[in-house]
Protein backbone atom coordinates (compact mmCIF):
# COMPACT_ATOMS: atom_id res chain seq x y z
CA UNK A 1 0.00 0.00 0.00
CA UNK A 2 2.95 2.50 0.97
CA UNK A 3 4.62 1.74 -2.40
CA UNK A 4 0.96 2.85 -4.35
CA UNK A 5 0.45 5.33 -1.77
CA UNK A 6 3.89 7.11 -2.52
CA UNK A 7 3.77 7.12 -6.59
CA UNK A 8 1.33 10.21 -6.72
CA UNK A 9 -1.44 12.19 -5.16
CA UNK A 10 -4.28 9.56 -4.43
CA UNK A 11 -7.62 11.04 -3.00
CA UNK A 12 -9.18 8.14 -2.21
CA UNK A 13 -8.01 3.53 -1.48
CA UNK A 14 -11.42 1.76 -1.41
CA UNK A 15 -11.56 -1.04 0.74
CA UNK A 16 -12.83 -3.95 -1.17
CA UNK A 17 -12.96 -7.36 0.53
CA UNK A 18 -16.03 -9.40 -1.00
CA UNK A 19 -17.18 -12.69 1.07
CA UNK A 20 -15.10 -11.85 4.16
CA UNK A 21 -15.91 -12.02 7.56
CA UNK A 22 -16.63 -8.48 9.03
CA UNK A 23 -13.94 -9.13 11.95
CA UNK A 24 -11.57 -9.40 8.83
CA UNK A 25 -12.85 -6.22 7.31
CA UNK A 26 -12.20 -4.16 10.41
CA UNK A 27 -8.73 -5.75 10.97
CA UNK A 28 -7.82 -4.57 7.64
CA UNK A 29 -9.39 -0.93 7.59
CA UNK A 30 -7.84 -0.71 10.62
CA UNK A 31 -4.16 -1.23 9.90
CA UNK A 32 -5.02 0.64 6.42
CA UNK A 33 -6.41 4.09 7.59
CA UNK A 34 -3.30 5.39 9.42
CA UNK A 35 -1.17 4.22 5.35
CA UNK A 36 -4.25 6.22 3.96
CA UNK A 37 -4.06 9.32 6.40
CA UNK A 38 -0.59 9.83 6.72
CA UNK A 39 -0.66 10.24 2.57
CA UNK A 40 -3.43 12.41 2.48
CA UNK A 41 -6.41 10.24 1.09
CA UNK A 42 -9.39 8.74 2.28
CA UNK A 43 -10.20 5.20 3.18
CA UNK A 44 -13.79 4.14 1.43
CA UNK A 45 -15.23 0.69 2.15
CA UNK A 46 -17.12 -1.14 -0.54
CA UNK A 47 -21.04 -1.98 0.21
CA UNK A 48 -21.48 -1.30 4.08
CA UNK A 49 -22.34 1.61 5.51
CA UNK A 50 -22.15 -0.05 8.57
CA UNK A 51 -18.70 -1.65 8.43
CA UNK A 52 -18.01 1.58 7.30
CA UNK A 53 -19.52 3.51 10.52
CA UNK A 54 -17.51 0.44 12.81
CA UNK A 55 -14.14 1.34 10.75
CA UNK A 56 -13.89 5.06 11.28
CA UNK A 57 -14.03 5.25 7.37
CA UNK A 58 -14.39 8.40 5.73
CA UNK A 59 -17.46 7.24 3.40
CA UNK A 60 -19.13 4.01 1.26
CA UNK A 61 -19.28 2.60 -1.99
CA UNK A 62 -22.71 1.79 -2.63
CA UNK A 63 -23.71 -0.90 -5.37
CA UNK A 64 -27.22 -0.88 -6.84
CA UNK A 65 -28.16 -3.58 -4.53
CA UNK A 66 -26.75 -2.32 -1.21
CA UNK A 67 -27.94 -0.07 1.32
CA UNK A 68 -30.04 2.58 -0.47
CA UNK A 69 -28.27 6.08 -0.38
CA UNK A 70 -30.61 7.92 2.46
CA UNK A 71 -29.92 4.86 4.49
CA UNK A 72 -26.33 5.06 4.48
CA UNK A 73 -26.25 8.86 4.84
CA UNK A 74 -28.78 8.98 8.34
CA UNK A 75 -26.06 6.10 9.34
CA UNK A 76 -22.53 8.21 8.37
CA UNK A 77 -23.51 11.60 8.88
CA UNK A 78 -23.44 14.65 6.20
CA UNK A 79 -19.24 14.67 6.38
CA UNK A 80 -19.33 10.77 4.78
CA UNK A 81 -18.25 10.61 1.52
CA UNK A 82 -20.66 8.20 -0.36
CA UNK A 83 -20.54 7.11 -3.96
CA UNK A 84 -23.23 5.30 -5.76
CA UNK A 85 -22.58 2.91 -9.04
CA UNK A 86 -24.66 3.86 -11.51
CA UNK A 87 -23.30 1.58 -14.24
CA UNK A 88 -24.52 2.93 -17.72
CA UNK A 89 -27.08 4.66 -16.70
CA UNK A 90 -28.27 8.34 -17.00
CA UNK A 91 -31.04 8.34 -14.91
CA UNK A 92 -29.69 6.42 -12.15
CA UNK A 93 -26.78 9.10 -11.50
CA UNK A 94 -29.61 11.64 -12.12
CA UNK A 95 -30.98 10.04 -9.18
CA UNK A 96 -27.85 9.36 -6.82
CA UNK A 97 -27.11 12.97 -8.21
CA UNK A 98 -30.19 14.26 -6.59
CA UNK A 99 -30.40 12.56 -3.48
CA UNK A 100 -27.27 14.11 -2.98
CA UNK A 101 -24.34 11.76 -3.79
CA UNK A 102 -20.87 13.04 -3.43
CA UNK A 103 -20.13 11.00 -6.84
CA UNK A 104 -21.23 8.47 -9.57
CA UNK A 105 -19.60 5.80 -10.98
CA UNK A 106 -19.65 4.61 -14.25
CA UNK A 107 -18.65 1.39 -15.82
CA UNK A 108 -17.35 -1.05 -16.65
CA UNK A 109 -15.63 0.75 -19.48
CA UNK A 110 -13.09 -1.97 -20.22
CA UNK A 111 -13.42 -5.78 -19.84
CA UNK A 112 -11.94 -7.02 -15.89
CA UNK A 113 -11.02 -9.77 -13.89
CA UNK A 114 -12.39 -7.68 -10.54
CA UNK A 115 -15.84 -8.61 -11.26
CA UNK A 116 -18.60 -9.38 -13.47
CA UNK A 117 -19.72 -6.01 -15.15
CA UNK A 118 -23.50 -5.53 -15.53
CA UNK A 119 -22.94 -2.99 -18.16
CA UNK A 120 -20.45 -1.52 -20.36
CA UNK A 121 -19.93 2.25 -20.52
CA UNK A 122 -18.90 4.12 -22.85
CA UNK A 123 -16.67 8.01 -22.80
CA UNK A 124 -19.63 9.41 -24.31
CA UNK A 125 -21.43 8.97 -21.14
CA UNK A 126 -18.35 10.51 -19.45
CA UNK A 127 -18.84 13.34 -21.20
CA UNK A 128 -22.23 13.75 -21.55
CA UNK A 129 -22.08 13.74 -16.73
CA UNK A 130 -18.88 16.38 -17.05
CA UNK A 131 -21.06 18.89 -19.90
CA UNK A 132 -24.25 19.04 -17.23
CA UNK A 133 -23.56 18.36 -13.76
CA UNK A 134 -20.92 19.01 -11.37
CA UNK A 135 -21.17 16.35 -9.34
CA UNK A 136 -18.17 14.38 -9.86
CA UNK A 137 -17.69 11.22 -11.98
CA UNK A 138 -15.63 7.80 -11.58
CA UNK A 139 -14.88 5.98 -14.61
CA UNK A 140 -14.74 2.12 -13.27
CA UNK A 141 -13.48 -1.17 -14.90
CA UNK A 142 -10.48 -2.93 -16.31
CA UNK A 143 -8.86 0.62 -16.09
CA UNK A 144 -5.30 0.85 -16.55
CA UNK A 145 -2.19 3.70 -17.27
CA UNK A 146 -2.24 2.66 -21.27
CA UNK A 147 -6.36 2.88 -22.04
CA UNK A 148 -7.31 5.61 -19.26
CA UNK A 149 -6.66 8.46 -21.90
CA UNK A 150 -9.97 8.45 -23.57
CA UNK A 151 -11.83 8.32 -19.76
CA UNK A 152 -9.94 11.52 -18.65
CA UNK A 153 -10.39 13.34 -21.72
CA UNK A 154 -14.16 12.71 -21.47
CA UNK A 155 -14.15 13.78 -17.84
CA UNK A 156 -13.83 11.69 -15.36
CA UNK A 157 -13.10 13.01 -12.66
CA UNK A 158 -11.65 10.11 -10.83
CA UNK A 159 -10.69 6.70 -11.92
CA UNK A 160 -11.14 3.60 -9.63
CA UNK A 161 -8.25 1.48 -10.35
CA UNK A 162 -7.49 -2.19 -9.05
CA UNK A 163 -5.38 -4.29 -11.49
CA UNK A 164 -4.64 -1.36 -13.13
CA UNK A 165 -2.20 -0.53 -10.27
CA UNK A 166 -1.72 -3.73 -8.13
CA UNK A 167 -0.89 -5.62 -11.49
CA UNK A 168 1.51 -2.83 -13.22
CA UNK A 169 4.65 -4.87 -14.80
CA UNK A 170 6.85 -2.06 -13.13
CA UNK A 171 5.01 -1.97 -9.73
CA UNK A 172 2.18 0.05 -7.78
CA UNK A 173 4.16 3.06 -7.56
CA UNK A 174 4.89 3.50 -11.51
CA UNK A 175 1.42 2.73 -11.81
CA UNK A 176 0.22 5.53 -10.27
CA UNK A 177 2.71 7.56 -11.25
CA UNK A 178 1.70 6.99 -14.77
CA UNK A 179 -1.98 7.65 -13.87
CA UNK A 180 -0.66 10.89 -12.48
CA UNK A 181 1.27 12.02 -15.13
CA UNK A 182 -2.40 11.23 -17.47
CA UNK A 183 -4.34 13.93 -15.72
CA UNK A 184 -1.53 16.17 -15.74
CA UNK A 185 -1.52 16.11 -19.39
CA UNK A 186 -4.85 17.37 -19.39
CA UNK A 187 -4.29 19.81 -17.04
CA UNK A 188 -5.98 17.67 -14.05
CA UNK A 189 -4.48 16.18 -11.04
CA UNK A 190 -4.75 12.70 -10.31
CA UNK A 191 -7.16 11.36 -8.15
CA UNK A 192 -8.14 7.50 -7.69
C-alpha cells in the first residue's frame, strides 16, 4: 500500500474485501487508515455503511443492490463521503445525483477480472455527466495507465483502479505515477 500510496497524489483507497468475515474487514481498515491518512487520502469501504460507521471510514461505496443512499447517509452523517454505481445509466446518476451523492460511478468501461460487469460504458457517457452536472464522476473497470486516456479526456473526474495498479509490470508506484502524469496532461491532477 505504501509503495501505491507514494507514486502520486491519491484522493481516495477503497476497501474492497467481498465474502469476508466483518472481523476481517475491520482488521484490515484498521491497519489501512493510518497508510491512507498519513498520505493524504481517504479510506472508502465497498457496500457497508455499517462496516463503514464500525471502521472510522471516511465514506461508502454503494452498489445498486446495497444499502439505499438515504440509508447510508442517516447512518454516516453529512461529512461521509458516499458514492453510488450507476453503471450505464443516465437516470440512475440523475438520481444518486439528486439525493445528494458526493459522486457516480460509471462502468465497466473496459473488460476485468475484478468482477462481473453488468454494463459496459462508454466516454460518451463521461462526457455527456462532465457537460451538465458538477457532481463528480468515476470511470470504473479494467482501467489501466495505457487505455485511461480516452476516460480523462471525457471527464472523469476520478478513476477507480485495481489491477490497473496492483498488477503494473513495473510496480504500484509507476502505476500511479503513470496515472498521475495522465491527468496532468490534461491539465488535471490525479485522483483514484
Amino acid at each position: 500500500m505504501e509503495e501505491a500510496l507514494s507514486g502520486g497524489d491519491v484522493a481516495a483507497v477503497q476497501l474492497r474485501l467481498k465474502d469476508t468475515p466483518d472481523a476481517e474487514i475491520l482488521i484490515a481498515a484498521a491497519r489501512l487508515k493510518p497508510l491512507i491518512e498519513a498520505a493524504g487520502a481517504i479510506l472508502i469501504l465497498n457496500d457497508r455503511p455499517d462496516l463503514a460507521k464500525a471502521a472510522g471510514a471516511d465514506g461508502v461505496h454503494l452498489g445498486q443492490e446495497d444499502a439505499p443512499y438515504a440509508a447510508a447517509r442517516r447512518l454516516l452523517g453529512p461529512q461521509a463521503v458516499i458514492g453510488v454505481t450507476c453503471h450505464d445509466s443516465r437516470h440512475l446518476a440523475m438520481q444518486a445525483a439528486e439525493a445528494g451523492a458526493d459522486y457516480v460511478a460509471f462502468g465497466a468501461f473496459f473488460p476485468t477480472a475484478t468482477k462481473s460487469p453488468k454494463s459496459t460504458a462508454t466516454p460518451e457517457l463521461l462526457l455527456w455527466w462532465a457537460e451538465i452536472f458538477e457532481v463528480p464522476c468515476v470511470a470504473i473497470g479494467g482501467i489501466n495507465p495505457d487505455n485511461a486516456a480516452p476516460l480523462v479526456q471525457a471527464g472523469a473526474d476520478f478513476l477507480a483502479v485495481s489491477a490497473g495498479v496492483w498488477a503494473h509490470p513495473n510496480g504500484a508506484r509507476a502505476a500511479v505515477a503513470a496515472f498521475s502524469a495522465l491527468f496532468a496532461q490534461y491539465g488535471r491532477a490525479f485522483t483514484p
